[in-house]
PDB file of N, CA and C in Angstrom:
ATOM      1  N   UNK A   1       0.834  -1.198   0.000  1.00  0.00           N
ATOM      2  CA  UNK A   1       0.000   0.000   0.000  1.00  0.00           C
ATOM      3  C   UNK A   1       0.874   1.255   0.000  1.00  0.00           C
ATOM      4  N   UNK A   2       2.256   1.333   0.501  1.00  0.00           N
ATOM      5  CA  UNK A   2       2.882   2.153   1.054  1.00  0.00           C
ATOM      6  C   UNK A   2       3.630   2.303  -0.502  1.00  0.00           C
ATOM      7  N   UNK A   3       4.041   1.691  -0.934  1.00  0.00           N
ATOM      8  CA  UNK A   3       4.534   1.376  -2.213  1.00  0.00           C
ATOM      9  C   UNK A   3       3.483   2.381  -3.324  1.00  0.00           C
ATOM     10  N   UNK A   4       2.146   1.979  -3.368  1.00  0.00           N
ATOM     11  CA  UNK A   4       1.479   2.529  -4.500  1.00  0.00           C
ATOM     12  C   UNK A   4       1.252   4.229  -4.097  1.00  0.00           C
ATOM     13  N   UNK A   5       1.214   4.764  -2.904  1.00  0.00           N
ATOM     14  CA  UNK A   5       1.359   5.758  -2.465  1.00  0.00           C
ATOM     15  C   UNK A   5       2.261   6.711  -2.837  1.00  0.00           C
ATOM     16  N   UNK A   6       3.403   6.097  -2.766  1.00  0.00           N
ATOM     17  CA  UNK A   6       5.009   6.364  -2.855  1.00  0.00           C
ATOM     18  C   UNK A   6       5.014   6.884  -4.634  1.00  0.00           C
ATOM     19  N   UNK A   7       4.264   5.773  -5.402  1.00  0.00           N
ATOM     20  CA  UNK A   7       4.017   5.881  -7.092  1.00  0.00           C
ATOM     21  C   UNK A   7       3.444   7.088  -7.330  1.00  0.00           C
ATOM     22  N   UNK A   8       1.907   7.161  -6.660  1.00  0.00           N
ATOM     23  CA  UNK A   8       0.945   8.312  -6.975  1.00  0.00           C
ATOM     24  C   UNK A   8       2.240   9.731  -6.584  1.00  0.00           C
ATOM     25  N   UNK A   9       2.362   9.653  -5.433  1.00  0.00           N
ATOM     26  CA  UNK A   9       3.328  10.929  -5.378  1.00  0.00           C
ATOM     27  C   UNK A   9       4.550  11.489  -6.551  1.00  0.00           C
ATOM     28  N   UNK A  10       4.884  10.467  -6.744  1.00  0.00           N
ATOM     29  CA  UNK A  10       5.709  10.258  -7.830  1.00  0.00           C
ATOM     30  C   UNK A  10       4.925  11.315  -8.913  1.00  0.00           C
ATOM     31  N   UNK A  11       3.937  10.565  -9.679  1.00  0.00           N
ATOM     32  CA  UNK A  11       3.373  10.692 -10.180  1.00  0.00           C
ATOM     33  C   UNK A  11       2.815  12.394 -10.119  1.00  0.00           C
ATOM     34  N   UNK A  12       2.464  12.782  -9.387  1.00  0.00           N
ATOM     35  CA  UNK A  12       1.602  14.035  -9.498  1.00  0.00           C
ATOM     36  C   UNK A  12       3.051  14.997  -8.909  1.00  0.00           C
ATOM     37  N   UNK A  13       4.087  14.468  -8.966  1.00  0.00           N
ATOM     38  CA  UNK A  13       5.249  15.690  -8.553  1.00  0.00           C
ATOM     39  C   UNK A  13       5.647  15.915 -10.066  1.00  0.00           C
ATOM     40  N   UNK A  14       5.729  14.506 -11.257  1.00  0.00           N
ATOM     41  CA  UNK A  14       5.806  14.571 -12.679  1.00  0.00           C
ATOM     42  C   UNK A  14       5.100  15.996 -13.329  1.00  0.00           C
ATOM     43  N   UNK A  15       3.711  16.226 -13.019  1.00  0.00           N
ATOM     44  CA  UNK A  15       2.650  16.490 -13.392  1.00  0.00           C
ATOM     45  C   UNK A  15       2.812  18.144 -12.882  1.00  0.00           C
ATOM     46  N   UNK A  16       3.810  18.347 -12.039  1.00  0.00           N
ATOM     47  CA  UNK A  16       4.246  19.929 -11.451  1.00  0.00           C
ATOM     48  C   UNK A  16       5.361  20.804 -12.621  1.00  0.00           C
ATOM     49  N   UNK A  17       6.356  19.075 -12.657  1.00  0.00           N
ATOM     50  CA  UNK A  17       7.214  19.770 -13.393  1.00  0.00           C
ATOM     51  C   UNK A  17       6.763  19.865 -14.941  1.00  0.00           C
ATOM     52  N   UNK A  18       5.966  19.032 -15.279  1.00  0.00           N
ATOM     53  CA  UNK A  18       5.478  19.228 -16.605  1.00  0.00           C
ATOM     54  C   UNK A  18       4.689  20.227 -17.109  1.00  0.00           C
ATOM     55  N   UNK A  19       3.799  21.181 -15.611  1.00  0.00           N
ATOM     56  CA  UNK A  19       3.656  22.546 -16.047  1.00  0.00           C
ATOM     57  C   UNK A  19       4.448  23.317 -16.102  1.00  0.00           C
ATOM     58  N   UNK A  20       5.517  23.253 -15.358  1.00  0.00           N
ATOM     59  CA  UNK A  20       7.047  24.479 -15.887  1.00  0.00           C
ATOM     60  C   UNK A  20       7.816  24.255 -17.201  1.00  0.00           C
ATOM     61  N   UNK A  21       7.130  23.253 -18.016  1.00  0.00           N
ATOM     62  CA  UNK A  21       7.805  23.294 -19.657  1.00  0.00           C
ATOM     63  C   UNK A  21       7.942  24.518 -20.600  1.00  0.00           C
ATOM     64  N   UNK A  22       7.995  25.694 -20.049  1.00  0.00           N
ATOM     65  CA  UNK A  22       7.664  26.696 -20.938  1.00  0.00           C
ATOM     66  C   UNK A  22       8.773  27.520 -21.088  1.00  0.00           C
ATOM     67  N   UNK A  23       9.089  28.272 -22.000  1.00  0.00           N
ATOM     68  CA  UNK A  23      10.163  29.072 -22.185  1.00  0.00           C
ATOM     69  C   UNK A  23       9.548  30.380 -22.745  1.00  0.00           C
ATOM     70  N   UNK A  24      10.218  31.337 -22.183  1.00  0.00           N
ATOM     71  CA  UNK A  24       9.506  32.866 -22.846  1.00  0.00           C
ATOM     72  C   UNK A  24      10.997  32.589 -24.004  1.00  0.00           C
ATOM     73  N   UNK A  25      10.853  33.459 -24.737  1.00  0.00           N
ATOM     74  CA  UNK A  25      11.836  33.527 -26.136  1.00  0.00           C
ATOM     75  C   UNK A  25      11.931  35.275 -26.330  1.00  0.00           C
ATOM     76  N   UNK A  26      13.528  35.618 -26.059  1.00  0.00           N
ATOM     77  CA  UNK A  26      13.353  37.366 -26.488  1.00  0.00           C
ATOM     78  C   UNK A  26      13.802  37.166 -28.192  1.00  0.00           C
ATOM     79  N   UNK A  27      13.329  37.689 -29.345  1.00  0.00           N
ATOM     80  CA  UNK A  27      13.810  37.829 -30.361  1.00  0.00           C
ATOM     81  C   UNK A  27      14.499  39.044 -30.873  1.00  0.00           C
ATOM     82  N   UNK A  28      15.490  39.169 -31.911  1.00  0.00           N
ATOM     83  CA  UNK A  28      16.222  40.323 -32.014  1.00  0.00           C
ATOM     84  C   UNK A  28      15.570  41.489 -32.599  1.00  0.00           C
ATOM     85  N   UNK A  29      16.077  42.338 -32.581  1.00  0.00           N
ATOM     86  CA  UNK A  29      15.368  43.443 -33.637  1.00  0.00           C
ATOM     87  C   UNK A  29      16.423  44.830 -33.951  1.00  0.00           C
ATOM     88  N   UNK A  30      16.239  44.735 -35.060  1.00  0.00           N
ATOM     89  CA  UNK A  30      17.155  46.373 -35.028  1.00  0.00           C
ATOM     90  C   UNK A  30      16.566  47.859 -34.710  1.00  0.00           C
ATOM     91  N   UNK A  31      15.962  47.713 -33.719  1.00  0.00           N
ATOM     92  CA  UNK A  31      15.165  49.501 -33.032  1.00  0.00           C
ATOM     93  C   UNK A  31      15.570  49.620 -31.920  1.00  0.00           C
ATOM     94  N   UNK A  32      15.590  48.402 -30.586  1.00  0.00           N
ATOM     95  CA  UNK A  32      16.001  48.833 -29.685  1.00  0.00           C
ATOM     96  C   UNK A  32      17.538  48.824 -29.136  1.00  0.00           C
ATOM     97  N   UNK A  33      17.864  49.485 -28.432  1.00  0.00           N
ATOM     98  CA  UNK A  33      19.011  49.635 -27.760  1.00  0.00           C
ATOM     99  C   UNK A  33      19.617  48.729 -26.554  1.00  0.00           C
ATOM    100  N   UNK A  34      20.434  47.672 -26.754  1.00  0.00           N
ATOM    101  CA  UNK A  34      20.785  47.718 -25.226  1.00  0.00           C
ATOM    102  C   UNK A  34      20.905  47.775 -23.727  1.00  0.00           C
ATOM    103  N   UNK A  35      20.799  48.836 -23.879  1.00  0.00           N
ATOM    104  CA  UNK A  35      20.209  49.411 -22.163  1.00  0.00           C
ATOM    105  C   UNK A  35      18.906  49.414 -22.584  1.00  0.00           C
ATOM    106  N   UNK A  36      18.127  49.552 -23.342  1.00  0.00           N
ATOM    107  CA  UNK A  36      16.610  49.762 -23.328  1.00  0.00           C
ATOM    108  C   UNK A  36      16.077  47.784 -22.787  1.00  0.00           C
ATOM    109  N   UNK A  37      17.002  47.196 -23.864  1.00  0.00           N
ATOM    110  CA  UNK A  37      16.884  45.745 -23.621  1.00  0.00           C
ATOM    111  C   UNK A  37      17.196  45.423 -22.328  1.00  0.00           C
ATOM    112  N   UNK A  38      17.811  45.423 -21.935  1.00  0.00           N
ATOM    113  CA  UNK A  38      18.576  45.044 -20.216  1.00  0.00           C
ATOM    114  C   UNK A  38      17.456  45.889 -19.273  1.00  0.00           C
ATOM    115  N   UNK A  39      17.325  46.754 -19.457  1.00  0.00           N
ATOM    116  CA  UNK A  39      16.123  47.451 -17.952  1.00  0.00           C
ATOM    117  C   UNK A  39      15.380  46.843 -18.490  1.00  0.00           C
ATOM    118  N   UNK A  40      14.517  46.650 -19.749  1.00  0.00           N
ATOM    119  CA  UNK A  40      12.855  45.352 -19.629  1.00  0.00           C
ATOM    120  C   UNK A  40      13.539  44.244 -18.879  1.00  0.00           C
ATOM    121  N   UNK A  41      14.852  43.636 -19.083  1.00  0.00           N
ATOM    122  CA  UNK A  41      14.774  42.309 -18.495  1.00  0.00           C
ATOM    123  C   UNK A  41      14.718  42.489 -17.013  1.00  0.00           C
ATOM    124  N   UNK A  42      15.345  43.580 -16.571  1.00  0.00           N
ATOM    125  CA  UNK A  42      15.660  43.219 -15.153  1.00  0.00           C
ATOM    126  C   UNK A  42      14.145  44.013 -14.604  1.00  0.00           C
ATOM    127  N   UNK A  43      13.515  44.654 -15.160  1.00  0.00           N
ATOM    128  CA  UNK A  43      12.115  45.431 -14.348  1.00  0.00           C
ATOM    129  C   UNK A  43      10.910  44.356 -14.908  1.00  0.00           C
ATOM    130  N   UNK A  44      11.231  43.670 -15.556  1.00  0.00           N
ATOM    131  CA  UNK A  44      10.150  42.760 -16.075  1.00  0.00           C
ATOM    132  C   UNK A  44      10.131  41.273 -15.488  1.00  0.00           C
ATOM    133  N   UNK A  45      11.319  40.591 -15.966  1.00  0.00           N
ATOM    134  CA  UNK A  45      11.526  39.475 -15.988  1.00  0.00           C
ATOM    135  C   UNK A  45      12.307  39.274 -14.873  1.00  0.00           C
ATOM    136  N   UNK A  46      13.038  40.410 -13.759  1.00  0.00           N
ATOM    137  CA  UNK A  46      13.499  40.129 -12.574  1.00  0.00           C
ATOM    138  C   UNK A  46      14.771  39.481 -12.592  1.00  0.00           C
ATOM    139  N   UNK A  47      15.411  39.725 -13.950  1.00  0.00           N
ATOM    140  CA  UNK A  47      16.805  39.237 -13.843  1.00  0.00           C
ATOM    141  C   UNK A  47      17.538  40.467 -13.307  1.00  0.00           C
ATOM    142  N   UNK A  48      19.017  39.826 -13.113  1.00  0.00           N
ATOM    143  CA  UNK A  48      20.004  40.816 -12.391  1.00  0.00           C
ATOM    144  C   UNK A  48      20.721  41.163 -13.727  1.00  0.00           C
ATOM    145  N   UNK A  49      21.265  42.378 -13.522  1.00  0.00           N
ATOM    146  CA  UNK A  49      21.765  43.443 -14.696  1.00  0.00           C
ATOM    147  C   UNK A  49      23.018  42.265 -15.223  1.00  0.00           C
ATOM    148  N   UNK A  50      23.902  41.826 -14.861  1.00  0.00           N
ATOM    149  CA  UNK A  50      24.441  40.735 -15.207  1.00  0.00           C
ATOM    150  C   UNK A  50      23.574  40.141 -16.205  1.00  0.00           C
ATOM    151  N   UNK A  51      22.709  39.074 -15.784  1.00  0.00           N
ATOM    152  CA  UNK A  51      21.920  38.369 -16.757  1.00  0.00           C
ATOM    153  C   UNK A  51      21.365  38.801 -17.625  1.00  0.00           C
ATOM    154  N   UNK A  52      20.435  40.230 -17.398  1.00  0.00           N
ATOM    155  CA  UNK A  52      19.952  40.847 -18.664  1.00  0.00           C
ATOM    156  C   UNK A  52      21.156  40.962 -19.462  1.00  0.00           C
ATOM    157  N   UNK A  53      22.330  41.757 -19.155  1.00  0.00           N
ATOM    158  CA  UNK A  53      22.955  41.771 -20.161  1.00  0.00           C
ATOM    159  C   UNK A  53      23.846  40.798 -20.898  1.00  0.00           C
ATOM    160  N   UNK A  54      23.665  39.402 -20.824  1.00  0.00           N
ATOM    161  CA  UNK A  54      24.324  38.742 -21.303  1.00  0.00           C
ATOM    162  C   UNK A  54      22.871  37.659 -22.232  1.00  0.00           C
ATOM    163  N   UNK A  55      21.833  38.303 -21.667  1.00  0.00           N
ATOM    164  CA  UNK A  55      20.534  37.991 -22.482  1.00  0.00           C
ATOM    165  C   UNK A  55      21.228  38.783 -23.775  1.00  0.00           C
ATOM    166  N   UNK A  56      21.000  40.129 -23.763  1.00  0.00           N
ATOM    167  CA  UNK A  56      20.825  40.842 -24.755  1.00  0.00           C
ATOM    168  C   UNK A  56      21.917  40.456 -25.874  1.00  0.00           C
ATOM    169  N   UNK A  57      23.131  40.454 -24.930  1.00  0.00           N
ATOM    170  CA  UNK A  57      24.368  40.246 -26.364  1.00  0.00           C
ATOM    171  C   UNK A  57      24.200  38.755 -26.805  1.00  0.00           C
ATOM    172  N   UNK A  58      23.675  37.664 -26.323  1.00  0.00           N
ATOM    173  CA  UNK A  58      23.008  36.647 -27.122  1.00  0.00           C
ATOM    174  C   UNK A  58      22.249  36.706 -27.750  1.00  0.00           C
ATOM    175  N   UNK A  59      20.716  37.595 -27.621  1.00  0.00           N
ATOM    176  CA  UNK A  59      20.130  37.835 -29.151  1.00  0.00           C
ATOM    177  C   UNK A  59      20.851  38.666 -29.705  1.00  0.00           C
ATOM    178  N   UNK A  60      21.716  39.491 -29.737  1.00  0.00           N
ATOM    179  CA  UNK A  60      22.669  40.353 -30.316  1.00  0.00           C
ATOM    180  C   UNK A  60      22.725  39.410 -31.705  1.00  0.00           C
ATOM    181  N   UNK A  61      23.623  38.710 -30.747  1.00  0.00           N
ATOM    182  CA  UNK A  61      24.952  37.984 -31.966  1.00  0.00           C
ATOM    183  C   UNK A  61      23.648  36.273 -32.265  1.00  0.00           C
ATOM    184  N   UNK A  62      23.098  36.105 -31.432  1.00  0.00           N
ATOM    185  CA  UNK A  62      22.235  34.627 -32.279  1.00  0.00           C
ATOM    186  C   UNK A  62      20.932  34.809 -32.692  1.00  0.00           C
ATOM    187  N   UNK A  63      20.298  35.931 -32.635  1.00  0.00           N
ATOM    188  CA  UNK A  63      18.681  36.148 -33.516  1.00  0.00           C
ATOM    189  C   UNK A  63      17.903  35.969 -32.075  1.00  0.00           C
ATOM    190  N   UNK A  64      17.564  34.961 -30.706  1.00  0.00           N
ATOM    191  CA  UNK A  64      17.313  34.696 -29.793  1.00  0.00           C
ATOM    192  C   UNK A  64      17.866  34.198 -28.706  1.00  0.00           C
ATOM    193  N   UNK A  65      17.040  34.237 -27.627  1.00  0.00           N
ATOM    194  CA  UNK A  65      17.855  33.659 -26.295  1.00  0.00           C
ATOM    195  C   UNK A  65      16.602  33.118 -25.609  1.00  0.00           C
ATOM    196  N   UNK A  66      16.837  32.407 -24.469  1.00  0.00           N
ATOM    197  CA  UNK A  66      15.839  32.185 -23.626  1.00  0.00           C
ATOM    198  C   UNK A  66      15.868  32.399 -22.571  1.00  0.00           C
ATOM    199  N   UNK A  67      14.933  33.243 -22.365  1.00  0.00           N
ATOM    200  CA  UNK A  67      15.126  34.281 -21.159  1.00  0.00           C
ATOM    201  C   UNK A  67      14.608  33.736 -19.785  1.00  0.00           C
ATOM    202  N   UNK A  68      13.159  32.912 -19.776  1.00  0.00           N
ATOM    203  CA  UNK A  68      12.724  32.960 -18.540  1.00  0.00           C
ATOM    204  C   UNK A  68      12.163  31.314 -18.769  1.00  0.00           C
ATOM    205  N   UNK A  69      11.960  30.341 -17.919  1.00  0.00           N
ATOM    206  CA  UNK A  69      11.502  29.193 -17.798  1.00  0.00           C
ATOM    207  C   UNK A  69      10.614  29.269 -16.750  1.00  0.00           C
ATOM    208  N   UNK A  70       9.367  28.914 -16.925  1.00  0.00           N
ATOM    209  CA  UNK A  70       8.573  28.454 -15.803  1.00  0.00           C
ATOM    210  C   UNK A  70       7.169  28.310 -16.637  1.00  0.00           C
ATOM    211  N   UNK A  71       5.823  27.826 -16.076  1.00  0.00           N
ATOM    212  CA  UNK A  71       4.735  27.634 -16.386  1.00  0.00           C
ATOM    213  C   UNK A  71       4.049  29.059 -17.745  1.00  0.00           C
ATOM    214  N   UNK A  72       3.173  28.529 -17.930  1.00  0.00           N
ATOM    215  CA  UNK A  72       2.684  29.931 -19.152  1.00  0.00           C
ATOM    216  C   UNK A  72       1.600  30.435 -18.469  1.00  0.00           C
ATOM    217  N   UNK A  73       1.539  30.114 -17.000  1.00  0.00           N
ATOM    218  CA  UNK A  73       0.753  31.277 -16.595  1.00  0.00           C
ATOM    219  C   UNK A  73       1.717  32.380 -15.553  1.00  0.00           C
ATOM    220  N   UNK A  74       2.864  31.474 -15.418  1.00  0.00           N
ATOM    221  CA  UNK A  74       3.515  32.932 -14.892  1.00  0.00           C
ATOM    222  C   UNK A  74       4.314  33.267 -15.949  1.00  0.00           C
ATOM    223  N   UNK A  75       4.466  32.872 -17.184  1.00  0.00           N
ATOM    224  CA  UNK A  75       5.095  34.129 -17.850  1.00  0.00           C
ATOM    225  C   UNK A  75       4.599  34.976 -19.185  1.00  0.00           C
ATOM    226  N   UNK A  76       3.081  33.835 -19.000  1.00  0.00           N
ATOM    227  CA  UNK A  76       2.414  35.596 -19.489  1.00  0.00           C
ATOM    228  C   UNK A  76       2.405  36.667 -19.426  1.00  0.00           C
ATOM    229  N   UNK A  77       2.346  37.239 -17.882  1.00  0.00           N
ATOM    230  CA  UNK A  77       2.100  38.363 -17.486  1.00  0.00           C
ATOM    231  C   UNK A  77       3.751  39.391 -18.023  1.00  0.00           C
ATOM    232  N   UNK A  78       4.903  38.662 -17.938  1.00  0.00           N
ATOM    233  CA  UNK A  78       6.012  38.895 -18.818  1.00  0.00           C
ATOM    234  C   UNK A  78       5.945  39.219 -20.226  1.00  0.00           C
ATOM    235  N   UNK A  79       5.898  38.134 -21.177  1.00  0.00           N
ATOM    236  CA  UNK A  79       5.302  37.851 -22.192  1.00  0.00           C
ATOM    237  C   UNK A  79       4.253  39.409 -23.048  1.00  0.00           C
ATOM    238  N   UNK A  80       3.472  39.704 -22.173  1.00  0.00           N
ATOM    239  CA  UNK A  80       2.668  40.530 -22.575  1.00  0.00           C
ATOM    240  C   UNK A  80       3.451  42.056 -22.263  1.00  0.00           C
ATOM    241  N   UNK A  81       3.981  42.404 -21.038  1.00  0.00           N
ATOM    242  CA  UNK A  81       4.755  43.237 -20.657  1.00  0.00           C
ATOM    243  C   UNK A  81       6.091  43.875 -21.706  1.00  0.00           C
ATOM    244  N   UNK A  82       6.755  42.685 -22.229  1.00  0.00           N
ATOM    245  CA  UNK A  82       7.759  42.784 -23.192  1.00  0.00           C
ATOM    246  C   UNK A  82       7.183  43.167 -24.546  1.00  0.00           C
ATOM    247  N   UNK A  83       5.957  42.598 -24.978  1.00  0.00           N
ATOM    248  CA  UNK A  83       5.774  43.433 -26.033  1.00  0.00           C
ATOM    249  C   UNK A  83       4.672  44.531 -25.850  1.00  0.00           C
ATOM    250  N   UNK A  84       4.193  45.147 -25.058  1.00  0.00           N
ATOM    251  CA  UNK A  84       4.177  46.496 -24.573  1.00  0.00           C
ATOM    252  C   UNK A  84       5.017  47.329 -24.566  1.00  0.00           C
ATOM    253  N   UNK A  85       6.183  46.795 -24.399  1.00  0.00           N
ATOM    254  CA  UNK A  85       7.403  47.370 -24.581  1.00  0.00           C
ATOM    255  C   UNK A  85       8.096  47.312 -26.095  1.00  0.00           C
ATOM    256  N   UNK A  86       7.376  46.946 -27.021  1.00  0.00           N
ATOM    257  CA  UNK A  86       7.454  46.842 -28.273  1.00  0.00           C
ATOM    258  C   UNK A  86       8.757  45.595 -28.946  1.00  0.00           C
ATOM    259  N   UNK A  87       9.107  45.164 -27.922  1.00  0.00           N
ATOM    260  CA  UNK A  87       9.931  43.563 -27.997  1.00  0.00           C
ATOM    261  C   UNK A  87       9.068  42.224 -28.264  1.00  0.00           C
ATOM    262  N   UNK A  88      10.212  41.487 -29.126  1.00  0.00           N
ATOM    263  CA  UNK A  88       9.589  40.334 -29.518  1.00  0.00           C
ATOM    264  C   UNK A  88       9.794  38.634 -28.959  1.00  0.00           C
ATOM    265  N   UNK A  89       8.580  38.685 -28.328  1.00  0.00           N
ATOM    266  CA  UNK A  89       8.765  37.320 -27.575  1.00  0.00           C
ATOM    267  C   UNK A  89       7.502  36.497 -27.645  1.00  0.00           C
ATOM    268  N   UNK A  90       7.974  35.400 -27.150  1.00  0.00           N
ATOM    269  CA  UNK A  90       7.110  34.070 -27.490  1.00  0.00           C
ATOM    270  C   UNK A  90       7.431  32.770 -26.357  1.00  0.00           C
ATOM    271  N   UNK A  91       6.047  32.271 -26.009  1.00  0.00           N
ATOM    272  CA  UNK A  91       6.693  31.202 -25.113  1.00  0.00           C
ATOM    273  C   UNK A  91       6.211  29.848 -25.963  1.00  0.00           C
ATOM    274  N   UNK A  92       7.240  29.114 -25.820  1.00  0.00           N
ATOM    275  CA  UNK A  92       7.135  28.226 -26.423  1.00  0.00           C
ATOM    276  C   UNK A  92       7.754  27.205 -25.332  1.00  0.00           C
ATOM    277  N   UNK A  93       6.735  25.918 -25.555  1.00  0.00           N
ATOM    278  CA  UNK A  93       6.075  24.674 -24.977  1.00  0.00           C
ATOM    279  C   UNK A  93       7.620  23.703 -25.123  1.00  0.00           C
TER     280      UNK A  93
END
């Protein structure tokens, strides 16, 4: 009994991490700046100026990066924020 218990738990801890499959995606663009890129990441997405900026010079130089991992209901509210900010992103599954 202790055994099939042990499974189900198993089981529905699977089912936690399989809602954090999500990736927000920043894409490049030639309008914004740099520092314009790095303050959305760190006032948006809550990275440290470090990370934003090593976000940015990766879509720089590779077209994208992946900025944020977790469920697509917390990074909608990102997601939508960034292109308010007229940046191009996408979460993808």
């Amino acid at each position: 009994m202790e055994k099939q218990q042990e499974q189900h738990q198993f089981e529905e801890d699977l089912d936690v991490l399989e809602d954090d499959g999500c990736v927000l995606v920043l894409y490049n663009d030639d309008y914004h700046t740099f520092d314009y890129v790095i303050k959305a990441l760190v006032d948006i997405c809550r990275h440290t100026y470090e990370q934003a900026e090593q976000c940015s010079i990766i879509v720089h130089t590779r077209g994208k990066c992946s900025i944020k991992h977790g469920s697509y209901e917390e990074l909608l509210p990102m997601h939508t924020a960034l292109l308010d900010k007229q940046l191009t992103t996408e979460i993808v599954q």
